[in-house]
C-alpha atoms as a PDB file:
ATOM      1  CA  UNK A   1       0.000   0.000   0.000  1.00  0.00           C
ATOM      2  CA  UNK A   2       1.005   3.566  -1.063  1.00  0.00           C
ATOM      3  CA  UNK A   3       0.847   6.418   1.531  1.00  0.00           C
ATOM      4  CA  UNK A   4       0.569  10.164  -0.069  1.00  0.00           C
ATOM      5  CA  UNK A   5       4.133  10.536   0.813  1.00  0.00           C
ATOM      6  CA  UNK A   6       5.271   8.019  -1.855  1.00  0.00           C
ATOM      7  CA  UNK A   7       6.487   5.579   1.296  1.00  0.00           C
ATOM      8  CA  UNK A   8       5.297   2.244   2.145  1.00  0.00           C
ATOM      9  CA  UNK A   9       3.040   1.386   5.145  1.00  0.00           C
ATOM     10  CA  UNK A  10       1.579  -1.966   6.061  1.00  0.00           C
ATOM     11  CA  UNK A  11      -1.932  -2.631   5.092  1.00  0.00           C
ATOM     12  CA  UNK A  12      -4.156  -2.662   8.049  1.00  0.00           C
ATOM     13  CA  UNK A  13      -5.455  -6.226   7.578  1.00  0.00           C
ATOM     14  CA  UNK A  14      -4.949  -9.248   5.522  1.00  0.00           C
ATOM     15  CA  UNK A  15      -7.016 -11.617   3.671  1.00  0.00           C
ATOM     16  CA  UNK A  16      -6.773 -15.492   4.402  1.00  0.00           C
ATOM     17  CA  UNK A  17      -8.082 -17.198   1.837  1.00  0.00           C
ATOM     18  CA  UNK A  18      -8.191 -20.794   2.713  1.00  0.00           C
ATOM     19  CA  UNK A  19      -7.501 -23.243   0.101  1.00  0.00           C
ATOM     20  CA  UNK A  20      -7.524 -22.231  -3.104  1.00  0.00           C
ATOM     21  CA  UNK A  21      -9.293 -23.763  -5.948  1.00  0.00           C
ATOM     22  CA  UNK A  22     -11.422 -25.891  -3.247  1.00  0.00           C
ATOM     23  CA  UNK A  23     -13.503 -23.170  -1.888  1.00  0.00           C
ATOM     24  CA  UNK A  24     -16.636 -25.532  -2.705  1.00  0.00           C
ATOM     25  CA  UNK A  25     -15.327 -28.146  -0.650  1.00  0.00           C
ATOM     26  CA  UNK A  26     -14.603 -25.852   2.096  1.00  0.00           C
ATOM     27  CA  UNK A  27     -17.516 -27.063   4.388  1.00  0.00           C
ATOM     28  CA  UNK A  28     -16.579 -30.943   3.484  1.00  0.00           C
ATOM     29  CA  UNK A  29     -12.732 -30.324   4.472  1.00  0.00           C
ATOM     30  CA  UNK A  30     -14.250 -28.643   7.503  1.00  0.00           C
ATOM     31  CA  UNK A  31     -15.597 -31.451   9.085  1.00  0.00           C
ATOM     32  CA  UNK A  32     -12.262 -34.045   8.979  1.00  0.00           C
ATOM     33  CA  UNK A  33     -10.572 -30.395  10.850  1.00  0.00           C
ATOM     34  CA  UNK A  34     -13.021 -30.106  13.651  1.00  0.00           C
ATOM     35  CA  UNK A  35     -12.835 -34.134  14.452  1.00  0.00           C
ATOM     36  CA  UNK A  36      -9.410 -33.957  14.298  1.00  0.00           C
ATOM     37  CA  UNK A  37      -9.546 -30.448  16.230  1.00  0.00           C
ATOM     38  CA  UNK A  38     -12.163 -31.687  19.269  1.00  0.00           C
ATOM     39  CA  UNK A  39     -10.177 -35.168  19.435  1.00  0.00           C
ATOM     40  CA  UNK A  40      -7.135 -33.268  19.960  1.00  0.00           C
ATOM     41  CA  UNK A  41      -8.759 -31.286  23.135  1.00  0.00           C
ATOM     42  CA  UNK A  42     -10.227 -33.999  24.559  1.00  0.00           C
ATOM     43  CA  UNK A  43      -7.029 -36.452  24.127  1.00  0.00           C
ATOM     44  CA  UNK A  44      -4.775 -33.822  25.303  1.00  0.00           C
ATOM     45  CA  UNK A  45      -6.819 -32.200  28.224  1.00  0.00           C
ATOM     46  CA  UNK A  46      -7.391 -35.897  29.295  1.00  0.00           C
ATOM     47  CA  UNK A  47      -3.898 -37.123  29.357  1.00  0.00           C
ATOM     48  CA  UNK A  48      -2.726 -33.900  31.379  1.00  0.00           C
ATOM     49  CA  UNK A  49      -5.900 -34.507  34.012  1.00  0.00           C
ATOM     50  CA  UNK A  50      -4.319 -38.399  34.578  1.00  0.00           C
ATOM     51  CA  UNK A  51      -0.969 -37.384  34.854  1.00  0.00           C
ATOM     52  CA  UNK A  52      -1.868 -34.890  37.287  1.00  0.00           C
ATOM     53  CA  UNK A  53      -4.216 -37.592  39.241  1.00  0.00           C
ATOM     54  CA  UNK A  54      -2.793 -40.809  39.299  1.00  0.00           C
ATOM     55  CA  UNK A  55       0.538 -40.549  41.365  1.00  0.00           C
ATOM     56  CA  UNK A  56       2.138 -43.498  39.645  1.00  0.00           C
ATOM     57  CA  UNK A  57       2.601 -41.334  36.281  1.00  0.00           C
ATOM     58  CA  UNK A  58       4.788 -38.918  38.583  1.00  0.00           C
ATOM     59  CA  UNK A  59       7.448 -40.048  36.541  1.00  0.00           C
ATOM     60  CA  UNK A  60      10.010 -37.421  34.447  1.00  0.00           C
ATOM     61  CA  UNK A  61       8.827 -39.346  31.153  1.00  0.00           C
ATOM     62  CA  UNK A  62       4.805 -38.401  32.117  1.00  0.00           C
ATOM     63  CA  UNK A  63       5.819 -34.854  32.881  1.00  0.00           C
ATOM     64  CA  UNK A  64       7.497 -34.553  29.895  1.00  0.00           C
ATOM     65  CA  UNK A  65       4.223 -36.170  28.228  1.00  0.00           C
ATOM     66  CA  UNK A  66       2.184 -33.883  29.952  1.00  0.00           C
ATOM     67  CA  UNK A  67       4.502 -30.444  28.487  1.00  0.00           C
ATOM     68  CA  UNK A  68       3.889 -32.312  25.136  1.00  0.00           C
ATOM     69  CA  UNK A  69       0.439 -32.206  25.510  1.00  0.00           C
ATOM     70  CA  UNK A  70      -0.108 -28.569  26.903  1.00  0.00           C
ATOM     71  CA  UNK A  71       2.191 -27.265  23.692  1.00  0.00           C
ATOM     72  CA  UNK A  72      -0.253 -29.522  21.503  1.00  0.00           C
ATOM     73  CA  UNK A  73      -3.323 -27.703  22.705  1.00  0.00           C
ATOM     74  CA  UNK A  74      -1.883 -24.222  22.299  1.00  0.00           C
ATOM     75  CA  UNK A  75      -0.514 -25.085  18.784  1.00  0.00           C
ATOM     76  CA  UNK A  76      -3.694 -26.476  17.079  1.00  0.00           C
ATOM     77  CA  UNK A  77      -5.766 -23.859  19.007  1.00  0.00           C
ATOM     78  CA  UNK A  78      -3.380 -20.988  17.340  1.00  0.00           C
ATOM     79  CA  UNK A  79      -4.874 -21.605  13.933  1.00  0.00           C
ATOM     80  CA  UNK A  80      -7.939 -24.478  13.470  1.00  0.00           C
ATOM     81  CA  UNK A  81     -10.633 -21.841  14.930  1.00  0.00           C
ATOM     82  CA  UNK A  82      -9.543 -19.049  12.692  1.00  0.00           C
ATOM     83  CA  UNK A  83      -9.347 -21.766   9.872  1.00  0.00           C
ATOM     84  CA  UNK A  84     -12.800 -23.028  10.520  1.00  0.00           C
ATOM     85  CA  UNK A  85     -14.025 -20.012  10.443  1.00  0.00           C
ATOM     86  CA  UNK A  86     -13.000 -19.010   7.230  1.00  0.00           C
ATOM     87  CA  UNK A  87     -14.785 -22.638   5.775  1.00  0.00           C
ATOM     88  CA  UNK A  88     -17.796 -22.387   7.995  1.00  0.00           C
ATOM     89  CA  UNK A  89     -18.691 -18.406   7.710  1.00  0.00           C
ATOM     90  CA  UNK A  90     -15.897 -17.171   5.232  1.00  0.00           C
ATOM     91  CA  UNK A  91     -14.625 -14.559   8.142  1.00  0.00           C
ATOM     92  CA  UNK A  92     -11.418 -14.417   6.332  1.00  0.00           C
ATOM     93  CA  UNK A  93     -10.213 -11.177   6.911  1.00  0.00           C
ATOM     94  CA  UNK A  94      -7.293 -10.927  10.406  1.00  0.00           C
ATOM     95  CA  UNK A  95      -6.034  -7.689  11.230  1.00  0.00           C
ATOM     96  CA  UNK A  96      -2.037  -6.858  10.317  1.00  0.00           C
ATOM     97  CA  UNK A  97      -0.817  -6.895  14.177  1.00  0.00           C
ATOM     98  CA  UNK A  98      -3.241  -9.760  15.039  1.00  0.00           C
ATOM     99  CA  UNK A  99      -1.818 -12.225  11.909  1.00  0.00           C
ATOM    100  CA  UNK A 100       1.923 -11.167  13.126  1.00  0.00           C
ATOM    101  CA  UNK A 101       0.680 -12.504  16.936  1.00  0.00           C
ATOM    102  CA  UNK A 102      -0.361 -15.301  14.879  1.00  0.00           C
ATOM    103  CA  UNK A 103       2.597 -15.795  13.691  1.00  0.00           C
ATOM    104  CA  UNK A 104       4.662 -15.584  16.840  1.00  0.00           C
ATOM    105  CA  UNK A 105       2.433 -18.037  18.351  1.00  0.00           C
ATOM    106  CA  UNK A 106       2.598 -20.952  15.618  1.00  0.00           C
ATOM    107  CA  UNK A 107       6.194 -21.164  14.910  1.00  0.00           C
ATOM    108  CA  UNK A 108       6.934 -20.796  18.617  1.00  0.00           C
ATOM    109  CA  UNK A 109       4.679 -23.318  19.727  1.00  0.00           C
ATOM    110  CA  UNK A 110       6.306 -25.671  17.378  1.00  0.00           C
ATOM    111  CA  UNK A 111       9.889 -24.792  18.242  1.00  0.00           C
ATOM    112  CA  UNK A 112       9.244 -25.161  22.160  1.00  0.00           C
ATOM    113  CA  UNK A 113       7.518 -28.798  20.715  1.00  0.00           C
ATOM    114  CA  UNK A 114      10.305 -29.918  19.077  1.00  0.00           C
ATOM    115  CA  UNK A 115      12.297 -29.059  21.796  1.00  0.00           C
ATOM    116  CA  UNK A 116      10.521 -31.290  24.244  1.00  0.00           C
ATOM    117  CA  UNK A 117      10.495 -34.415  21.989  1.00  0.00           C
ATOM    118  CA  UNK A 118      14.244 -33.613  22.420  1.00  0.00           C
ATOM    119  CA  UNK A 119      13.929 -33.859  25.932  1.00  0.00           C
ATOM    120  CA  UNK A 120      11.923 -37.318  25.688  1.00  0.00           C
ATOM    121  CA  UNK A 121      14.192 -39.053  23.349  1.00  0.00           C
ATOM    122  CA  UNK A 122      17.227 -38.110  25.983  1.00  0.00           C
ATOM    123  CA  UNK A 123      14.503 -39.320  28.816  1.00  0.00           C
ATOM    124  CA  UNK A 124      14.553 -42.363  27.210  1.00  0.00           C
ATOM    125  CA  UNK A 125      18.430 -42.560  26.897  1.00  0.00           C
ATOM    126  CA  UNK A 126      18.732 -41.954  30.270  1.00  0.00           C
ATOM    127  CA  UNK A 127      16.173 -44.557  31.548  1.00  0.00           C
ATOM    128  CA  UNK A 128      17.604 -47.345  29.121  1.00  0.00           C
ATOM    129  CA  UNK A 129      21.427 -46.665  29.355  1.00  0.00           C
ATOM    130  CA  UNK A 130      21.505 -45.448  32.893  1.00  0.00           C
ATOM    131  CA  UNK A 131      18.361 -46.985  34.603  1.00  0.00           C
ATOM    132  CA  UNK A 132      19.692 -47.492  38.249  1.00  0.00           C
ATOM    133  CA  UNK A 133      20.585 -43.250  38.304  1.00  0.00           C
ATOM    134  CA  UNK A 134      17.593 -42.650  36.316  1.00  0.00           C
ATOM    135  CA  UNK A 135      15.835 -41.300  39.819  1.00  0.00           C
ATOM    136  CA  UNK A 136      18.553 -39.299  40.642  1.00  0.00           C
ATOM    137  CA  UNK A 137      20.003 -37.640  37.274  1.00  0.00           C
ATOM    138  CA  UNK A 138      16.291 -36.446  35.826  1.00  0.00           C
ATOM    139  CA  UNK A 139      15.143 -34.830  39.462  1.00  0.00           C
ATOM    140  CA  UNK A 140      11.730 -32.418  39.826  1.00  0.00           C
ATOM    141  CA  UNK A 141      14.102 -29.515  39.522  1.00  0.00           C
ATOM    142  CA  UNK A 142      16.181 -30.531  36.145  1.00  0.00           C
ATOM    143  CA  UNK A 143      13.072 -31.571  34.605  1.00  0.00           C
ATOM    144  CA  UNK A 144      11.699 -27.853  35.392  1.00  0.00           C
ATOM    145  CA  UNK A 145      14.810 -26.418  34.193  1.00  0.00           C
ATOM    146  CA  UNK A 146      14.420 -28.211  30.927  1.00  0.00           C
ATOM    147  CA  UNK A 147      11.256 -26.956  30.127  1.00  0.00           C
ATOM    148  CA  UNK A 148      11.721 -23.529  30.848  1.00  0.00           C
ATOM    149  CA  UNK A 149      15.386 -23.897  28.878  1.00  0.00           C
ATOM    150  CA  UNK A 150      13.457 -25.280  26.065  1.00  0.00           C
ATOM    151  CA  UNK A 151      10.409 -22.812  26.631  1.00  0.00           C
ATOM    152  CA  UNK A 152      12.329 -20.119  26.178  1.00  0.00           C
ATOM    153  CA  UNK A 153      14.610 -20.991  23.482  1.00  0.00           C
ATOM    154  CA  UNK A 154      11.373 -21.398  21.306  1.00  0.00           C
ATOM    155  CA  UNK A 155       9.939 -17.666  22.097  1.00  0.00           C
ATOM    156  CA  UNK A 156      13.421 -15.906  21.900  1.00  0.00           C
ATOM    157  CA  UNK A 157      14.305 -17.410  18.243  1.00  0.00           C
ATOM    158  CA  UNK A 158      10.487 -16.359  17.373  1.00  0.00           C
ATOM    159  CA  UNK A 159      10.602 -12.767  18.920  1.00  0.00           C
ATOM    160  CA  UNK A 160      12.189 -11.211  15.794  1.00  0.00           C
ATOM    161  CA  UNK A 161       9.790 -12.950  12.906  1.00  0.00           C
ATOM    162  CA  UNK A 162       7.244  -9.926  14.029  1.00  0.00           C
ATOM    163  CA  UNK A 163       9.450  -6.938  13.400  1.00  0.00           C
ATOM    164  CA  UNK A 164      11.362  -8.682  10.033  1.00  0.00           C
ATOM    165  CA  UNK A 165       7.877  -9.011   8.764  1.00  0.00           C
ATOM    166  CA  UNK A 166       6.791  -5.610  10.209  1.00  0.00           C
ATOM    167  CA  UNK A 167       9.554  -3.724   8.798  1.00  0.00           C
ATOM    168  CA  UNK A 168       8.762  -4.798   4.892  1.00  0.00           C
ATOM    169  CA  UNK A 169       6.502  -2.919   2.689  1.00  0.00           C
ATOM    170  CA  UNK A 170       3.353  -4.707   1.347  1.00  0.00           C
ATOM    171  CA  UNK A 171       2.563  -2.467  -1.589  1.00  0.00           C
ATOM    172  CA  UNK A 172       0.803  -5.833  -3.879  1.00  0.00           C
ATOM    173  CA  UNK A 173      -1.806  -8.197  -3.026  1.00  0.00           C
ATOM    174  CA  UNK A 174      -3.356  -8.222   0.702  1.00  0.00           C
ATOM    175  CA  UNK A 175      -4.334 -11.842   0.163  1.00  0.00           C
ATOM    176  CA  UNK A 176      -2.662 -15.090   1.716  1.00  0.00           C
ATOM    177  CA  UNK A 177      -3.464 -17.960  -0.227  1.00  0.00           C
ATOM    178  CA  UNK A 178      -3.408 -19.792   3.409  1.00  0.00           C
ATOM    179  CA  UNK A 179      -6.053 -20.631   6.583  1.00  0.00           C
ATOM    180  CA  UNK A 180      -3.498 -18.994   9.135  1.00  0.00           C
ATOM    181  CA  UNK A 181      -0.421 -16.478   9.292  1.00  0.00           C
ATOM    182  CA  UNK A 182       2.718 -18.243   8.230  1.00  0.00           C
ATOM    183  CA  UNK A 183       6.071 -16.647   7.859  1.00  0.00           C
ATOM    184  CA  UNK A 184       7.074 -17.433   4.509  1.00  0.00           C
ATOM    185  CA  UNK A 185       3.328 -16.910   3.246  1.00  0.00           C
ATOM    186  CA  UNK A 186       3.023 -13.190   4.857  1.00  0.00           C
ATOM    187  CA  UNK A 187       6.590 -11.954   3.476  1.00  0.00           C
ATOM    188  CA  UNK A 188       5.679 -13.522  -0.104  1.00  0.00           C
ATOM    189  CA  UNK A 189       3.433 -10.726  -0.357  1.00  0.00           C
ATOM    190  CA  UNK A 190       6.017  -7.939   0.330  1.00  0.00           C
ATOM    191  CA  UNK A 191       7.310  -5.813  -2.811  1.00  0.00           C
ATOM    192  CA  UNK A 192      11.138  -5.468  -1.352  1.00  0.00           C
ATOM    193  CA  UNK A 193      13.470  -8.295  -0.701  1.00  0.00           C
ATOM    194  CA  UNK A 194      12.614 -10.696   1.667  1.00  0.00           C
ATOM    195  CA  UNK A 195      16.702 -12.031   1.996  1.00  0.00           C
ATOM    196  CA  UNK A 196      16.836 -11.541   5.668  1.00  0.00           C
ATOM    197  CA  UNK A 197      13.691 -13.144   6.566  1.00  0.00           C
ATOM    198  CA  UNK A 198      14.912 -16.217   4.774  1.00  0.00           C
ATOM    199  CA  UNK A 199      18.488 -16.514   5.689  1.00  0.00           C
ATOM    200  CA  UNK A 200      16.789 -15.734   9.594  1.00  0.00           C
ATOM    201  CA  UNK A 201      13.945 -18.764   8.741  1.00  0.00           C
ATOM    202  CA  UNK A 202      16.616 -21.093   7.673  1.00  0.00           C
ATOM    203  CA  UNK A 203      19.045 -20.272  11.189  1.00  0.00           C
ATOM    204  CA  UNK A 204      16.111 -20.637  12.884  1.00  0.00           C
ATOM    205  CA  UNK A 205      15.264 -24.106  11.290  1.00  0.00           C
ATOM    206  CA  UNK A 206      19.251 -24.963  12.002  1.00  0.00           C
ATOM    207  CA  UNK A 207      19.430 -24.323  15.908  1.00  0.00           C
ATOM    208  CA  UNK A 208      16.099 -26.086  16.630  1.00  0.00           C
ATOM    209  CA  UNK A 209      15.062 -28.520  13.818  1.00  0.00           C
ATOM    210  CA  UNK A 210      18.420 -29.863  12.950  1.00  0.00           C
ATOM    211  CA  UNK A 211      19.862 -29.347  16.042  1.00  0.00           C
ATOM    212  CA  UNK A 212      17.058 -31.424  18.182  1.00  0.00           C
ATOM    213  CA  UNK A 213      16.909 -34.201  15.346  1.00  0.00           C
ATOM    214  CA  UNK A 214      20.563 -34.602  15.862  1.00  0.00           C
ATOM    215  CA  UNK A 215      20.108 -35.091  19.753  1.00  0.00           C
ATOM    216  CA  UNK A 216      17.286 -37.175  19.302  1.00  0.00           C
ATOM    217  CA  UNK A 217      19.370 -39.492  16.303  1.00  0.00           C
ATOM    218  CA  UNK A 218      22.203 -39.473  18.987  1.00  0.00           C
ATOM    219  CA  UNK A 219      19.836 -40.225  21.872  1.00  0.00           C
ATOM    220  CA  UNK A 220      18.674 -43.444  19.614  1.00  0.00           C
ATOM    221  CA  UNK A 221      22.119 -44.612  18.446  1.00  0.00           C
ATOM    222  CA  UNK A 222      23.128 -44.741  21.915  1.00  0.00           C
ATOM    223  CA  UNK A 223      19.753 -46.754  23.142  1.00  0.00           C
ATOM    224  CA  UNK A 224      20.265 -48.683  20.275  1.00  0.00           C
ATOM    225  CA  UNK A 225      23.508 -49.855  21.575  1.00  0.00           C
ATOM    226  CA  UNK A 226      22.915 -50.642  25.249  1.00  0.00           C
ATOM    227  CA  UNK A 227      19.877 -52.299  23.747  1.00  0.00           C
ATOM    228  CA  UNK A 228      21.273 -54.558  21.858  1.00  0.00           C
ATOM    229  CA  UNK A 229      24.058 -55.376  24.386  1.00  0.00           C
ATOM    230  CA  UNK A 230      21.304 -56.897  26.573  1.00  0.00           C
ATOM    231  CA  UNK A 231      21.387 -60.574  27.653  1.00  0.00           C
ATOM    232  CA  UNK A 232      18.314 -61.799  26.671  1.00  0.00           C
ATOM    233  CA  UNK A 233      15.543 -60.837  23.626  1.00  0.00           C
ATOM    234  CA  UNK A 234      12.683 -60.391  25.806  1.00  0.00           C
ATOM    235  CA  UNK A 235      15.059 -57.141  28.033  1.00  0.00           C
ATOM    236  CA  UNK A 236      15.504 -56.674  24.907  1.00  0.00           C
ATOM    237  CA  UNK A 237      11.778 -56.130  23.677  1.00  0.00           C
ATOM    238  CA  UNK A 238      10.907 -54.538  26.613  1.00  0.00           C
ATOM    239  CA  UNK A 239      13.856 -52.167  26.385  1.00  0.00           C
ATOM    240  CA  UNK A 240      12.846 -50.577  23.315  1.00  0.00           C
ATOM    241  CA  UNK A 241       9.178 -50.941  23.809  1.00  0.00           C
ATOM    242  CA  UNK A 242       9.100 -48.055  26.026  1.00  0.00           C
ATOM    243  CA  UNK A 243      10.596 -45.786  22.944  1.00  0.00           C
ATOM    244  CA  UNK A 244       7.821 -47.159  20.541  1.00  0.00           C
ATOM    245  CA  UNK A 245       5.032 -44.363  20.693  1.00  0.00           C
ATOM    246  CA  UNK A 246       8.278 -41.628  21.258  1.00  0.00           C
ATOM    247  CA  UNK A 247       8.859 -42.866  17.551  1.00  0.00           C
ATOM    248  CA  UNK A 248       6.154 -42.976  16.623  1.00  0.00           C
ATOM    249  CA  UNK A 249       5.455 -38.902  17.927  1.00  0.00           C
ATOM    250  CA  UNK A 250       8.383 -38.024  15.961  1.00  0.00           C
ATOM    251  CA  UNK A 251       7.781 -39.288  12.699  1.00  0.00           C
ATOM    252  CA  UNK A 252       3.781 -37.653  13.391  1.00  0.00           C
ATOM    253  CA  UNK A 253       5.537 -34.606  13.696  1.00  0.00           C
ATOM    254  CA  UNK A 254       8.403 -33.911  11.850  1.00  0.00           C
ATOM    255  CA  UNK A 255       7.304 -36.110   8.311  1.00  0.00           C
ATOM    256  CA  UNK A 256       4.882 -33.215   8.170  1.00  0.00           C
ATOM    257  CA  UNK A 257       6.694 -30.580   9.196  1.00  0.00           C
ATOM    258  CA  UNK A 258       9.537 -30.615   6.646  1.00  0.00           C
ATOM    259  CA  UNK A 259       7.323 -30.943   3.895  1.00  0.00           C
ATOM    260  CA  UNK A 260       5.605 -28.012   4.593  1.00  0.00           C
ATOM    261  CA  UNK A 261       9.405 -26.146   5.239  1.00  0.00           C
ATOM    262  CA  UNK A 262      11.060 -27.355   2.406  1.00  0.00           C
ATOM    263  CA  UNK A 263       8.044 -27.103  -0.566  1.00  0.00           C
ATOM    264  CA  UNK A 264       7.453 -23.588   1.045  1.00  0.00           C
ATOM    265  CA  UNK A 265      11.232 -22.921   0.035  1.00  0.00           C
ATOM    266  CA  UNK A 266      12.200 -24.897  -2.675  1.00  0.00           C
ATOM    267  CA  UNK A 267       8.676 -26.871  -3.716  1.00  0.00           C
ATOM    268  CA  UNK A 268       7.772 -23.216  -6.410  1.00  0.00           C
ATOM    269  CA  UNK A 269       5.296 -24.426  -8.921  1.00  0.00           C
ATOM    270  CA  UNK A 270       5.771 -28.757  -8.625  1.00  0.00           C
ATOM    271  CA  UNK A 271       3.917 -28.921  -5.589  1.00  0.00           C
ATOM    272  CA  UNK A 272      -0.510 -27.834  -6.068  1.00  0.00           C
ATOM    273  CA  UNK A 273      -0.855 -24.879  -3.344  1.00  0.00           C
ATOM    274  CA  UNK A 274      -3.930 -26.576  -2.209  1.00  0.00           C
ATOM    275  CA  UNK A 275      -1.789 -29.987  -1.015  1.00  0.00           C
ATOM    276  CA  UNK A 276       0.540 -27.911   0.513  1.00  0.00           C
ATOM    277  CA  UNK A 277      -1.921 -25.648   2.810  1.00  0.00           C
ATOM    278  CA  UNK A 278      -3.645 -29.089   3.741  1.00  0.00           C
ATOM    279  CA  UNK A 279      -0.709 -30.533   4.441  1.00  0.00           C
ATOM    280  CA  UNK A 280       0.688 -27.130   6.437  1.00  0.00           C
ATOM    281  CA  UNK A 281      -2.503 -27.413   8.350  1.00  0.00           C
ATOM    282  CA  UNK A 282      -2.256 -31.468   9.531  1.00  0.00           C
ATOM    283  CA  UNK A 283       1.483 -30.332  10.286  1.00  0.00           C
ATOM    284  CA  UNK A 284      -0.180 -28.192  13.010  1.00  0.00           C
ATOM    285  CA  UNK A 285      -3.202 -30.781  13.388  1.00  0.00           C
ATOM    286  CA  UNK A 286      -1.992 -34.291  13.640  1.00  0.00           C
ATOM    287  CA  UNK A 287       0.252 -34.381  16.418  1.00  0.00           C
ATOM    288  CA  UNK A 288      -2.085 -33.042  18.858  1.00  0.00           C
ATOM    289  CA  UNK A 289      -4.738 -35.156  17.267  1.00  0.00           C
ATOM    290  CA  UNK A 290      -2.730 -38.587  17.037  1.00  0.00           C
ATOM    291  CA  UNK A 291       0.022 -38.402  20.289  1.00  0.00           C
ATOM    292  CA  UNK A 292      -3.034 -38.813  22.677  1.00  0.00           C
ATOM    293  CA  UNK A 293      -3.928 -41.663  21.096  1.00  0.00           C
ATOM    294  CA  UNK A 294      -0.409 -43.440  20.220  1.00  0.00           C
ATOM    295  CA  UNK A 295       0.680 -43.006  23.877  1.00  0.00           C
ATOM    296  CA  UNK A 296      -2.628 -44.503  25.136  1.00  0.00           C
ATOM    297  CA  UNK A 297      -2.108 -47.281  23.141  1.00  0.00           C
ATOM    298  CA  UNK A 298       1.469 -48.066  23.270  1.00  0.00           C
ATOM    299  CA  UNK A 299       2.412 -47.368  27.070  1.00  0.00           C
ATOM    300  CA  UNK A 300       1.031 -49.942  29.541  1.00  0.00           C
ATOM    301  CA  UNK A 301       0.840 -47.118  32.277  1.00  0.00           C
ATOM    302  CA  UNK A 302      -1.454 -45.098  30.762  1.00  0.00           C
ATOM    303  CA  UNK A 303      -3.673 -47.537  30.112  1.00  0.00           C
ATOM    304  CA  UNK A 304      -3.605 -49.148  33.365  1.00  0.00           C
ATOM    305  CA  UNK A 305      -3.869 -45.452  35.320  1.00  0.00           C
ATOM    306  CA  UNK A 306      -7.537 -45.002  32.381  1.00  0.00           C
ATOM    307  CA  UNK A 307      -8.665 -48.119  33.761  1.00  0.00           C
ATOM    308  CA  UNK A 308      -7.785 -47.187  37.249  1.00  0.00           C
ATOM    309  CA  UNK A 309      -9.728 -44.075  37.147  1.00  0.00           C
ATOM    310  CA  UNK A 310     -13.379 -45.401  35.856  1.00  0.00           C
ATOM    311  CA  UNK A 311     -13.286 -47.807  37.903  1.00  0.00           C
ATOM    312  CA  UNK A 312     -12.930 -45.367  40.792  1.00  0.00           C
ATOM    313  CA  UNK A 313     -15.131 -43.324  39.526  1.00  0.00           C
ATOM    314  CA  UNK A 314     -17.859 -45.935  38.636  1.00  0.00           C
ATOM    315  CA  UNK A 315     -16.940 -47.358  42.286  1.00  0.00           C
ATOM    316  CA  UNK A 316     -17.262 -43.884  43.708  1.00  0.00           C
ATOM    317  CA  UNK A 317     -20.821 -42.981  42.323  1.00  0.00           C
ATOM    318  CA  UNK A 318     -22.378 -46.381  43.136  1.00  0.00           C
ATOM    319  CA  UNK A 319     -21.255 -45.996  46.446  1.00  0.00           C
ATOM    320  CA  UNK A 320     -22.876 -42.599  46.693  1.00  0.00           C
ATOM    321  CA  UNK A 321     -25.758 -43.905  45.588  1.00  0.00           C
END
């Protein structure tokens, strides 16, 4: 936008278009969202009440579940409201400071998450390679450190995406061909270069994507070696059984994630925009929707503490009655 003094200003708002090209299909991609979205709340909120209630999930590996889930909520909650609705009522219009808080919020939330499937892969190194000082090396307090350490490496790297994109004139098109405010799809739209915000994107992507990947690959070569040191095949089963649905949370989230980075940077005109926004949005959608369920199903504790709990809680009300 041109001001009468021939310099650049931001435009007060933005248009989020959805999907393009599938704007008739917007109420029928709706619907898979808001299962997805309500699963993920109820999964989520639900795991974080039983780790809080039943003492035996007191455990640094639960906690760290439990940050997992909280950072799951506030990601998908970010965006899938706004996105539904643009499909439900076509309210696609976000004001210029509210899509830049938008901003901040998504790619931090997903920084602080990788950050704590970090912390759970080196959980798991430390419970497999050194279970008899597991107790003693992953205490209350270093487990609290952690999080804030990881918390806050996740909103400092952010802080800046704001002012880059603040600082750029937008004198084209107001529209983002996107349901929510993404980096890369907001500074598209500016008329100067947009240099610094990538070279800042890609350090970003280096000191937490690559750089928690390689703890968590590290993490895994080591278990893999004190697993397959032990005596028998059934330590050994059991060993690595307590790392399946960790695996399985990192493939959910990162398989997604780096399609959406690299086809944003290098994908240009192979990839259909429409795949890519769906994709950008189960990047945001999945984990919160799936790591509820994976957990439940893979880890013995949880399921035991679910069972636990409605059967005090049947027990409870007949006994009121």
């Amino acid at each position: 936008m041109l001001a009468a003094n021939n310099s650049y200003v931001a435009p007060k708002s933005f248009i989020l278009d959805g999907i393009p090209g599938l704007e008739r299909v917007h109420v029928w991609i709706s619907l898979p969202f808001c299962t997805m979205y309500i699963i993920s709340l109820v999964g989520n909120l639900g795991l974080v009440y039983l780790i809080h209630h039943e003492e035996s999930l007191h455990r640094p590996m639960y906690f760290f579940l439990a940050m997992l889930s909280l950072i799951d909520l506030f990601t998908c909650t970010t965006t899938l409201p706004n996105a539904l609705c643009i499909f439900w009522f076509n309210l696609k219009e976000i004001n210029f400071n509210a899509c830049l808080v938008q901003m901040f919020f998504v790619h931090g939330f997903t920084g602080v998450e990788s950050g704590v499937l970090m912390l759970m892969a080196l959980d798991r190194y430390v419970a497999i390679c050194y279970p008899l000082r597991y107790a003693t090396i992953l205490t209350n307090s270093i487990i609290a450190k952690a999080g804030l350490a990881t918390f806050l490496r996740g909103v400092l790297l952010m802080i800046p995406f704001p002012f880059l994109v603040k600082r750029l004139p937008f004198c084209q098109s107001n529209i983002i061909s996107h349901t929510y405010c993404d980096h890369m799809s907001v500074v598209k739209l500016s008329c100067a270069s947009i240099k610094v915000n990538v070279i800042y994107g890609l350090m970003v992507a280096l000191l937490i994507g690559v750089f928690d990947i390689c703890c968590i690959s590290v993490s895994y070569t080591m278990i893999l070696r004190a697993v397959v040191n032990l005596s028998s095949a059934d330590a050994q089963q059991k060993a690595f059984s307590t790392c399946t649905a960790h695996l399985s949370a990192i493939v959910i989230t990162y398989v997604p994630a780096f399609f959406t980075f690299f086809t944003h940077r290098f994908g240009g005109h192979t990839i259909p925009p429409s795949l890519h926004i769906i994709v950008a949005n189960l990047y945001l959608l999945l984990p919160p929707t799936l790591n509820p369920i994976v957990y439940g199903v893979k880890t013995k504790q949880i399921r035991d503490s679910v069972i636990k709990l409605f059967r005090g809680e049947k027990g409870a009300s007949i006994q009121d009655d």
